[in-house]
Protein backbone atom coordinates (compact mmCIF):
# COMPACT_ATOMS: atom_id res chain seq x y z
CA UNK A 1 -4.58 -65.15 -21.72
CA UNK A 2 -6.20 -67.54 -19.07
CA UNK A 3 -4.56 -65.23 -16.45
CA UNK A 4 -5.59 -62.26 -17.72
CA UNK A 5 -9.03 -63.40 -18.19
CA UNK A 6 -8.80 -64.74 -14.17
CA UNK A 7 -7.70 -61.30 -13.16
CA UNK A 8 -10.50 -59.38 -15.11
CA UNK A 9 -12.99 -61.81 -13.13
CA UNK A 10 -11.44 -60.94 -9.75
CA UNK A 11 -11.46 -57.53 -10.07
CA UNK A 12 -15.55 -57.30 -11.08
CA UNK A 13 -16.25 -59.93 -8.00
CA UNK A 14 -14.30 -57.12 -5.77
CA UNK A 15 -15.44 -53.77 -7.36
CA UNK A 16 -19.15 -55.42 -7.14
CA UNK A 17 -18.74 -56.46 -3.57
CA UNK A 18 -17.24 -53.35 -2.55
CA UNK A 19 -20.49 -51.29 -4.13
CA UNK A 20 -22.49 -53.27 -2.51
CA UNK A 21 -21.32 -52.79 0.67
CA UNK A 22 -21.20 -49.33 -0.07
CA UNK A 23 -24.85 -49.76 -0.92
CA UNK A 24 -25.62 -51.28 2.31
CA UNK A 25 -23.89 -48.41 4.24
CA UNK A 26 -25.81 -45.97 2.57
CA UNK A 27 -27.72 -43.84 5.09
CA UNK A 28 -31.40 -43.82 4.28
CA UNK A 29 -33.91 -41.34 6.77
CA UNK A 30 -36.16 -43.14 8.79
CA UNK A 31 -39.84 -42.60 8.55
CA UNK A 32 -39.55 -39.67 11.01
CA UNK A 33 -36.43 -38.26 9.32
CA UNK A 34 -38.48 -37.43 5.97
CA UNK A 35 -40.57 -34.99 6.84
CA UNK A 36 -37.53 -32.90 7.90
CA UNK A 37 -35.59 -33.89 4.77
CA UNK A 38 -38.73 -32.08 2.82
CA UNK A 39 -38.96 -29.47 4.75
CA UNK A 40 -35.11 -28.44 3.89
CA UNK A 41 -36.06 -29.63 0.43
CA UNK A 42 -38.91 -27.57 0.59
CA UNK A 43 -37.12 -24.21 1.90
CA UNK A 44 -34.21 -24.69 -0.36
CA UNK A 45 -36.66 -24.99 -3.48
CA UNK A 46 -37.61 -21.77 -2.64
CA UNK A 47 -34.56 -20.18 -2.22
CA UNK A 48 -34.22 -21.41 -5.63
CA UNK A 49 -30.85 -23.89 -4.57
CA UNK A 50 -33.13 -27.01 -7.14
CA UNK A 51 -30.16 -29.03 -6.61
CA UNK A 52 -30.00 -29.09 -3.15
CA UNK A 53 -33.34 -29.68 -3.24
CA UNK A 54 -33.47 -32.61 -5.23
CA UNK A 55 -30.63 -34.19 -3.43
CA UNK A 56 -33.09 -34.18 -0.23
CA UNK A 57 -36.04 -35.05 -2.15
CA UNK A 58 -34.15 -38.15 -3.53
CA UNK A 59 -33.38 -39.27 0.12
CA UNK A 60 -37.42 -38.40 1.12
CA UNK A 61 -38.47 -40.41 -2.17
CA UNK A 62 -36.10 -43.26 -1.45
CA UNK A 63 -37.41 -43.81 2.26
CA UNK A 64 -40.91 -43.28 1.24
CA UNK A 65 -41.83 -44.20 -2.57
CA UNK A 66 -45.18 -42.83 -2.48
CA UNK A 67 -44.54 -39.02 -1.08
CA UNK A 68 -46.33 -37.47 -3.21
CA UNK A 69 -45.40 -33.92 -2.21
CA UNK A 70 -41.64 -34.94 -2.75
CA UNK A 71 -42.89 -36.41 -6.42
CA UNK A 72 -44.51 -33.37 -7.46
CA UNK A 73 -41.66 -30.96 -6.18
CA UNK A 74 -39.16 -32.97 -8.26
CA UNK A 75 -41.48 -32.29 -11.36
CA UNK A 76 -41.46 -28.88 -10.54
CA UNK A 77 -37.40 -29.17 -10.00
CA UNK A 78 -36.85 -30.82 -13.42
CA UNK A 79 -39.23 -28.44 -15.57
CA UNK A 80 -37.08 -25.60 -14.18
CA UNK A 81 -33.75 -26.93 -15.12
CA UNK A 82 -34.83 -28.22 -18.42
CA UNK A 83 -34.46 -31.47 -17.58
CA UNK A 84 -38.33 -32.48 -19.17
CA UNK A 85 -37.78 -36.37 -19.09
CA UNK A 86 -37.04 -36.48 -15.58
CA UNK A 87 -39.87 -34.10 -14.99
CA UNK A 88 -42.37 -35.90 -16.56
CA UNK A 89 -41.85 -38.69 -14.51
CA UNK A 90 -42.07 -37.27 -11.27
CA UNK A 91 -45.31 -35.81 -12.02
CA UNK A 92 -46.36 -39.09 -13.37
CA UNK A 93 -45.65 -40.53 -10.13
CA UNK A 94 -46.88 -37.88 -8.17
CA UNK A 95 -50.34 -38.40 -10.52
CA UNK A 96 -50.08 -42.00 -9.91
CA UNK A 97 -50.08 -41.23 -6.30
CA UNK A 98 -52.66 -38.93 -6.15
CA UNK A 99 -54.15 -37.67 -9.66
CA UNK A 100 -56.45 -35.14 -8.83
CA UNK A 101 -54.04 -32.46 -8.91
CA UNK A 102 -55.37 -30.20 -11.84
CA UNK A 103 -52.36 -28.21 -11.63
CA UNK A 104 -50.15 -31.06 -12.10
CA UNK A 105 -51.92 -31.96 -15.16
CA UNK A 106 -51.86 -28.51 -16.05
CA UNK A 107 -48.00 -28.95 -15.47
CA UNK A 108 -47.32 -31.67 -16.91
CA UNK A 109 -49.43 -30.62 -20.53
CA UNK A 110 -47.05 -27.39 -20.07
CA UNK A 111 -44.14 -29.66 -19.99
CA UNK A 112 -45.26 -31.21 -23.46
CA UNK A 113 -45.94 -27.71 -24.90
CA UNK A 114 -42.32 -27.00 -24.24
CA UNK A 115 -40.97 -29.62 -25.78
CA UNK A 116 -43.37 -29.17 -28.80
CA UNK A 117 -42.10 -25.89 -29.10
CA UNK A 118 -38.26 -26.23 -28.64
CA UNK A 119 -38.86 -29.39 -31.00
CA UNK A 120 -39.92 -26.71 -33.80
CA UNK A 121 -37.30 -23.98 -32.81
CA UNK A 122 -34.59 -26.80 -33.16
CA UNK A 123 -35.82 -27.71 -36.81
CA UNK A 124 -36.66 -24.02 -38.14
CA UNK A 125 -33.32 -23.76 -40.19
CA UNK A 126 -34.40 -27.37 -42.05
CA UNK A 127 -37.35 -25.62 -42.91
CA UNK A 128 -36.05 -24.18 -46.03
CA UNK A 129 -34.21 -26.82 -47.05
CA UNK A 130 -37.53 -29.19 -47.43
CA UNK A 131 -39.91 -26.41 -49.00
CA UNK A 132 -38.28 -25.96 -51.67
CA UNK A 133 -40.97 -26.64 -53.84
CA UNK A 134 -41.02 -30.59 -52.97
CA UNK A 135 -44.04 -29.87 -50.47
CA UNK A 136 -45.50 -26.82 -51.14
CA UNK A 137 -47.68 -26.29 -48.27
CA UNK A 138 -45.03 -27.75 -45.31
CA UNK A 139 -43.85 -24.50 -44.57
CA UNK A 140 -46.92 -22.75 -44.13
CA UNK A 141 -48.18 -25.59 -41.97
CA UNK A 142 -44.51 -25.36 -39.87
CA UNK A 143 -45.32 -21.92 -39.48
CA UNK A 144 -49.17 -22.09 -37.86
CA UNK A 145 -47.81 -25.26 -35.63
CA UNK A 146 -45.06 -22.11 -34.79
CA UNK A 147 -48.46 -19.31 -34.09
CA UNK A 148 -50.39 -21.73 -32.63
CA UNK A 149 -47.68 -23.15 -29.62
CA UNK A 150 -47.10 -19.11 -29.02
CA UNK A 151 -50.64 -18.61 -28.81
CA UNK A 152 -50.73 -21.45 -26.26
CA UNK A 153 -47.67 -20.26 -24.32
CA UNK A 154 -49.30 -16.59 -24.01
CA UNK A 155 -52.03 -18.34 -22.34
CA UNK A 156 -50.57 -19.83 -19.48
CA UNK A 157 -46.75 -20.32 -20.03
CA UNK A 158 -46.37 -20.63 -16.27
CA UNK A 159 -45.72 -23.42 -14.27
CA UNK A 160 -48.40 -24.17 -11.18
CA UNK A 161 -46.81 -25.16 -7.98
CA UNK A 162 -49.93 -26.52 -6.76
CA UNK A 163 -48.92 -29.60 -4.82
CA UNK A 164 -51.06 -32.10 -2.35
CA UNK A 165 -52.59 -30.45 0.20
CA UNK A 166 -53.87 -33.68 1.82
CA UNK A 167 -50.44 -33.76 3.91
């Protein structure tokens, strides 16, 4: 048992020293190297390849933290492929960064409208189950929550690519 337990111990002191070194090897762009890396980001985005993309916007965010173009793009990225959590906080960042983006915000209030909506959607079929009588007035109430979060999506159910323009 002693053994076994030694072993164990040995083989997390070498798997963490060997990501750590992989870690340490890790190619980060220089300074110079990011506004190249959003560029590509940037033209592959609109080719609509998100995940290439992201993968340079990751390497443009890592180098420089507070690139707020890179930020905002990534919000875009994740409200695209559904992905809401990791969209909200890019644009959170990117707000943090620089916050008066309007579109952002406008983005970023879309992003909760979707999820208000798909939260609905997902619980329609309970619907019946809990208005049976036991609260008499829930399923109207469901049901204008349901008009009103169309209403709002007929609005403006697009999302704004405004980004910084201080860059």
């Amino acid at each position: 048992v002693i053994m076994l337990v030694k072993f164990k111990l040995v083989v997390v002191i070498v798997s963490t020293l060997v990501l750590s070194a992989c870690e340490l090897t890790a190619t980060r762009p220089d300074s110079g190297a990011t506004d190249t890396y959003y560029r590509i980001a940037w033209q592959a985005y609109q080719q609509g390849d998100l995940h290439v993309a992201e993968g340079y916007l990751h390497q443009v965010t890592a180098a420089e933290p507070n690139h707020a173009h890179s930020w905002c793009l990534l919000g875009h990225i994740g409200f695209r492929l559904n992905r809401y959590d990791a969209a909200h906080q890019a644009y959170d960042k990117c707000l943090q960064i620089h916050p008066q983006q309007p579109m952002i915000w406008h983005n970023l209030a879309a992003l909760k409208l979707r999820q208000a909506t798909e939260l609905l959607i997902t619980g329609l079929p309970y619907l019946s189950v809990e208005a049976n009588g036991k609260y008499p007035h829930f399923s109207d109430n469901y049901h204008l929550l349901m008009s009103e979060l169309k209403r709002l999506h007929g609005l403006s159910g697009e999302l704004h690519e405004g980004i910084v323009e201080d860059r």
